[in-house]
C-alpha atoms as a PDB file:
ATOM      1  CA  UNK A   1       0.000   0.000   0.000  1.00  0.00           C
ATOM      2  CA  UNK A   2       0.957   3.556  -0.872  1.00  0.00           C
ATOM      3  CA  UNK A   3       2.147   5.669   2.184  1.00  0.00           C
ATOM      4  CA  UNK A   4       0.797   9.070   2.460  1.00  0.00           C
ATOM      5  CA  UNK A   5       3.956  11.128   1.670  1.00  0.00           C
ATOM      6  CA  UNK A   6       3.223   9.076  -2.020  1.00  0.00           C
ATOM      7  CA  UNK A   7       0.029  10.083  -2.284  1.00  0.00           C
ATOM      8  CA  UNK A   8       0.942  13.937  -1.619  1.00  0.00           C
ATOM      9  CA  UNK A   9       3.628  13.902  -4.588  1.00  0.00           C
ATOM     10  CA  UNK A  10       1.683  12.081  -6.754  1.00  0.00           C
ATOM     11  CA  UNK A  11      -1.631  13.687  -6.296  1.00  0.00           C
ATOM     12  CA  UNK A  12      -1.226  15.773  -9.829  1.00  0.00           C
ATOM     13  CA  UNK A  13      -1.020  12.787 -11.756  1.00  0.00           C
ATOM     14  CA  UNK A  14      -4.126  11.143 -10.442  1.00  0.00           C
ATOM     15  CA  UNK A  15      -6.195  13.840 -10.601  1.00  0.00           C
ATOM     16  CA  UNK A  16      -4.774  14.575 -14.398  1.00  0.00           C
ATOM     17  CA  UNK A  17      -5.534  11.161 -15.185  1.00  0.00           C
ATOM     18  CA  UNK A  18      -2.074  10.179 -15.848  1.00  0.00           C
ATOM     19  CA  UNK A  19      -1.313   6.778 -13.916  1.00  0.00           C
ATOM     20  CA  UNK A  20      -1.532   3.431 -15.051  1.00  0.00           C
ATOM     21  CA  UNK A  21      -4.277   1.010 -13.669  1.00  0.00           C
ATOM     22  CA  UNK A  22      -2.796  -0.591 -11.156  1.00  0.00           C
ATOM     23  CA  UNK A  23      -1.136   2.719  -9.579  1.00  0.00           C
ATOM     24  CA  UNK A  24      -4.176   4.322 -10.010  1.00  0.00           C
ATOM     25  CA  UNK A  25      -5.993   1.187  -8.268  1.00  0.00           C
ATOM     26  CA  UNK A  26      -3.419   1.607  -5.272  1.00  0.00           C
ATOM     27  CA  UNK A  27      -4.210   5.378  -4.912  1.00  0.00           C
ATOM     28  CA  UNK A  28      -7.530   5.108  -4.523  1.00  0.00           C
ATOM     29  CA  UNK A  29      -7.307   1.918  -2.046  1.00  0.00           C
ATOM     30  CA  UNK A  30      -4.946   4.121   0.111  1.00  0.00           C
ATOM     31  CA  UNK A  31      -7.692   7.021  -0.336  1.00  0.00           C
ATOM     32  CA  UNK A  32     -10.391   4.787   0.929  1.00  0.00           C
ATOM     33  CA  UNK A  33      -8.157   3.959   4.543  1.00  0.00           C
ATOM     34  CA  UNK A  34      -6.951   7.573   4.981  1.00  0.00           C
ATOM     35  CA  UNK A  35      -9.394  10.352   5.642  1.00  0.00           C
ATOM     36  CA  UNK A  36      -6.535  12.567   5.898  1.00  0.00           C
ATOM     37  CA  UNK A  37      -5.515  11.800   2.186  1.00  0.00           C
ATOM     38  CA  UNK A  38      -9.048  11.923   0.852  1.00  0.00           C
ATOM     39  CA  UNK A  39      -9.304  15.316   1.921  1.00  0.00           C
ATOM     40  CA  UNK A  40      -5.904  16.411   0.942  1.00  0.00           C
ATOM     41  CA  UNK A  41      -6.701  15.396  -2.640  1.00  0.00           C
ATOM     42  CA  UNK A  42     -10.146  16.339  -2.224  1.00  0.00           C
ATOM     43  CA  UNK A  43      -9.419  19.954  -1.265  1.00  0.00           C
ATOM     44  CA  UNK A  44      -6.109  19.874  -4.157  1.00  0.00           C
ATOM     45  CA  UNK A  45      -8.770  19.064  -6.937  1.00  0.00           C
ATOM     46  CA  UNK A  46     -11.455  22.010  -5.112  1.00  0.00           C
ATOM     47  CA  UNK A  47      -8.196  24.659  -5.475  1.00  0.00           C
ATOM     48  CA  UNK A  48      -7.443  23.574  -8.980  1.00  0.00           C
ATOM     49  CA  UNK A  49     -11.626  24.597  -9.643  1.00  0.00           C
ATOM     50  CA  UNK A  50     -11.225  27.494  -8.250  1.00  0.00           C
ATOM     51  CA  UNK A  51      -8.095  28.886 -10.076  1.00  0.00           C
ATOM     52  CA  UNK A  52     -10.068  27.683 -13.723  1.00  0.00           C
ATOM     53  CA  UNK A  53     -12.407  30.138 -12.402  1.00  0.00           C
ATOM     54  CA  UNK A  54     -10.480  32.762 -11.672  1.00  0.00           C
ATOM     55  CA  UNK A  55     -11.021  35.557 -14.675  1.00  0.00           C
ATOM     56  CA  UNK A  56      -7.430  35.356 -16.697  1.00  0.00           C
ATOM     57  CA  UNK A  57      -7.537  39.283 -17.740  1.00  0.00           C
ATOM     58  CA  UNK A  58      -8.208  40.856 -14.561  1.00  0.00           C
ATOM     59  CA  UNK A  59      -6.409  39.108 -12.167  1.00  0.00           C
ATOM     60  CA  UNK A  60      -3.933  42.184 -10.920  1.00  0.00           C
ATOM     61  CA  UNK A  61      -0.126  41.162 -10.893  1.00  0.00           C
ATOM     62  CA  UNK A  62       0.374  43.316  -7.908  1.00  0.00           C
ATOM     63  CA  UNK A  63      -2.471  40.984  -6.207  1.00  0.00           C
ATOM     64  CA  UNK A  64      -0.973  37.947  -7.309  1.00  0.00           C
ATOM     65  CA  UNK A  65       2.839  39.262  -5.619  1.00  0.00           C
ATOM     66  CA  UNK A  66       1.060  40.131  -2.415  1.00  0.00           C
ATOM     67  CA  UNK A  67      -0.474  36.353  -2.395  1.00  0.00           C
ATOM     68  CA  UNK A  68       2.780  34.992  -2.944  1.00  0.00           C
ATOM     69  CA  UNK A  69       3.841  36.873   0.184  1.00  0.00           C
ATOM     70  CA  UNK A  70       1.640  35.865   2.181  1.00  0.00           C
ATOM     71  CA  UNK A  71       1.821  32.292   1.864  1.00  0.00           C
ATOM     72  CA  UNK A  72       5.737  32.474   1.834  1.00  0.00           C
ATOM     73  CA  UNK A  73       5.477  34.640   5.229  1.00  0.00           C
ATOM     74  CA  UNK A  74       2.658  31.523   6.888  1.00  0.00           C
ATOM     75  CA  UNK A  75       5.321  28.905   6.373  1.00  0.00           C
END
């Protein structure tokens, strides 16, 4: 079975649909033992929604540097 740190790095590439079957098949048996994981990759896929929502013009770039420093300065 997969161990969480796996499922964190490789969380793009199921949600892109780009593992194999059997990977794929491992993920989501991990997923359905770990709570913690199923909401880690739950809440990754609701932040990808949001940002395809996001209006591409009008996002400001001084509003996008001041995000940046804010989650730098939380760490």
């Amino acid at each position: 079975m997969l161990k969480c740190k796996h499922i964190t790095e490789q969380a793009s590439s199921y949600i892109d649909g780009e593992m194999g079957f059997m990977q794929r098949l491992k993920f989501r048996m991990h997923l359905a033992l770990c709570k913690h994981c199923k909401r880690f990759v739950d809440n990754f896929k609701a932040g990808i929604e949001m940002v395809k929502r996001l209006p591409r013009n009008q996002v400001d770039k001084d509003k996008i540097d001041a995000t940046l420093r804010r989650v730098r300065d939380s760490k």
